[in-house]
N, C-alpha and C. Protein backbone atom coordinates (compact mmCIF):
# COMPACT_ATOMS: atom_id res chain seq x y z
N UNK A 1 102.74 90.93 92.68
CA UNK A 1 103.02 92.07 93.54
C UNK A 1 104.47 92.50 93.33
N UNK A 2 105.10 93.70 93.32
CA UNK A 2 105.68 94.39 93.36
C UNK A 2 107.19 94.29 94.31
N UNK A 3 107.96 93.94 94.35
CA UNK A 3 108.86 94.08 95.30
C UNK A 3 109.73 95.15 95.70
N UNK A 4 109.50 95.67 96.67
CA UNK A 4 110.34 97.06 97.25
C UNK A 4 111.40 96.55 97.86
N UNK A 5 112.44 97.27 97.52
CA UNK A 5 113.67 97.40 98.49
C UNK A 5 113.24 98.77 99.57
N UNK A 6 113.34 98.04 100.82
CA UNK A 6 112.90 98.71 102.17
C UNK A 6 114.13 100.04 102.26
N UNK A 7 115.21 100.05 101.70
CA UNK A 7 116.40 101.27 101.35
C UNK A 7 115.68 102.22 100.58
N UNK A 8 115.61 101.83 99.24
CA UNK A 8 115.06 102.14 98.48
C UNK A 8 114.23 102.90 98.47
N UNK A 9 112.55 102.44 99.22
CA UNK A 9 111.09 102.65 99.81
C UNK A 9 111.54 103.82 101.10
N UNK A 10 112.45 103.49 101.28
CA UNK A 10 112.81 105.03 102.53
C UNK A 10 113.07 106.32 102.07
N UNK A 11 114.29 106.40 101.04
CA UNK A 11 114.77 107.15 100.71
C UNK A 11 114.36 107.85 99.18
N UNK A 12 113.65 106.85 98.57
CA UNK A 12 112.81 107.90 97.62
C UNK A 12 111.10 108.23 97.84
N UNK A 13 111.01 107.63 99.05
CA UNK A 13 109.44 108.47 99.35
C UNK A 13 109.37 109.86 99.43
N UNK A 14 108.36 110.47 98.72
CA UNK A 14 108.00 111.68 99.01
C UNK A 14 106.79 111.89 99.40
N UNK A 15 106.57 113.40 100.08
CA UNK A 15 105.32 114.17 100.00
C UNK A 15 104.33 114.30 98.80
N UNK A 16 103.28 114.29 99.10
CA UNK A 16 102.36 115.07 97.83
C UNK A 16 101.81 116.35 98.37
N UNK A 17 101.66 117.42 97.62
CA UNK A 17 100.97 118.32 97.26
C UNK A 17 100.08 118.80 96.86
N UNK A 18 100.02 118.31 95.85
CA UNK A 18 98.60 118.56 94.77
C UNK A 18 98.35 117.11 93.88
N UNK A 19 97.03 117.41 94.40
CA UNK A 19 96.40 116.12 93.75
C UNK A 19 95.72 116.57 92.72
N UNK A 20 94.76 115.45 91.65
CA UNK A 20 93.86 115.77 90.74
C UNK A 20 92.84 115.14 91.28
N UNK A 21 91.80 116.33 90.60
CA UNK A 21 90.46 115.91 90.85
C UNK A 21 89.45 115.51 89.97
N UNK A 22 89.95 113.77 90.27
CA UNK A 22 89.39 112.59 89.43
C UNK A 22 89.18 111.88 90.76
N UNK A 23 88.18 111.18 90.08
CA UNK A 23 87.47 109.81 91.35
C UNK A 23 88.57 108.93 91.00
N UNK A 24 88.69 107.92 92.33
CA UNK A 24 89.34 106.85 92.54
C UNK A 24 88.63 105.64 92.08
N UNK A 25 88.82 104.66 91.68
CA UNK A 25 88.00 103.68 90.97
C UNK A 25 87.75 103.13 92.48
N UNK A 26 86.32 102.31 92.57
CA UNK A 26 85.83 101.65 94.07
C UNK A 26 87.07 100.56 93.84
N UNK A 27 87.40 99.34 93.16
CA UNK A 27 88.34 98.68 93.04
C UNK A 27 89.57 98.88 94.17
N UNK A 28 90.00 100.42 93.60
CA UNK A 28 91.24 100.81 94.29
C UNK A 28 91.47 101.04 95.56
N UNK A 29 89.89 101.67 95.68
CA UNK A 29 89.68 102.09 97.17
C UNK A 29 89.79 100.96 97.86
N UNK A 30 88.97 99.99 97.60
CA UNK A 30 89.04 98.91 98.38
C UNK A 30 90.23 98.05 98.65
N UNK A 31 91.39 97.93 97.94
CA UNK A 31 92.60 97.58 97.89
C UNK A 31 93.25 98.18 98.90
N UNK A 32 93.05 99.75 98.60
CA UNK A 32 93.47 100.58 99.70
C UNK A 32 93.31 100.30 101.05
N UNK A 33 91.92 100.10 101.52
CA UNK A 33 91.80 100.02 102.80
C UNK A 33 91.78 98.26 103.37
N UNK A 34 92.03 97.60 102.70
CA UNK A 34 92.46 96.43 103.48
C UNK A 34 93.57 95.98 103.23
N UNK A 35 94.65 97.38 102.45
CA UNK A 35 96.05 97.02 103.26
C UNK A 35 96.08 97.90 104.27
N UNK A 36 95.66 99.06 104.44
CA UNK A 36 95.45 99.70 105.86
C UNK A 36 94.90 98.89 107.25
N UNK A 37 94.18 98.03 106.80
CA UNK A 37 93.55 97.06 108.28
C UNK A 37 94.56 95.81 108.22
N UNK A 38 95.70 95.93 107.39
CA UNK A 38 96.73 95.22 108.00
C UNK A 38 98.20 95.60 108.12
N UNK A 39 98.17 97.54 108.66
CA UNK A 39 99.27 98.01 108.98
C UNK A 39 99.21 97.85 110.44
N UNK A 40 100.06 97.99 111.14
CA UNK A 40 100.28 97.90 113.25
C UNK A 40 99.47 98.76 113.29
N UNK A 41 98.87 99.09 114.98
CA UNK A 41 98.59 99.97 115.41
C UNK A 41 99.17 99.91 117.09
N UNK A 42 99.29 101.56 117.47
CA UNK A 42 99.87 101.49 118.38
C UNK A 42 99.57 100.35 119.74
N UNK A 43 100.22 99.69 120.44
CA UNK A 43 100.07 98.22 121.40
C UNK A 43 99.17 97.40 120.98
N UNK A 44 99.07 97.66 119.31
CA UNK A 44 97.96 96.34 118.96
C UNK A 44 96.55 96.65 119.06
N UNK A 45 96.06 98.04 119.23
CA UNK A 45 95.10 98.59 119.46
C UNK A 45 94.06 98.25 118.51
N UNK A 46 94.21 99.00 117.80
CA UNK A 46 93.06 98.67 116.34
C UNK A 46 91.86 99.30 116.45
N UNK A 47 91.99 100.86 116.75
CA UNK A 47 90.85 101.65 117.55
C UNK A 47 89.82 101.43 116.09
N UNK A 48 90.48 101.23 114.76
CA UNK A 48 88.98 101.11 113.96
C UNK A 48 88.27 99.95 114.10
């Protein structure tokens, strides 16, 4: 894994705009969403 500097990760994040329209590999997707089911949610909620 990758190591971010949290400075770094602040100040060169950007917006997107325009995307391409290509499928996401299932792989990725799935990567995707179970680092999402381990970002906070507001008071610990976890409405998903």
């Amino acid at each position: 894994m990758k190591h971010v500097n949290v400075i770094d990760a602040i100040t060169t994040r950007t917006s997107k705009r325009k995307y391409l329209n290509k499928p996401i590999e299932k792989e990725i997707q799935l990567k995707i969403l179970e680092a999402a089911k381990m970002t906070p949610s507001g008071a610990n909620m976890q409405p998903w």
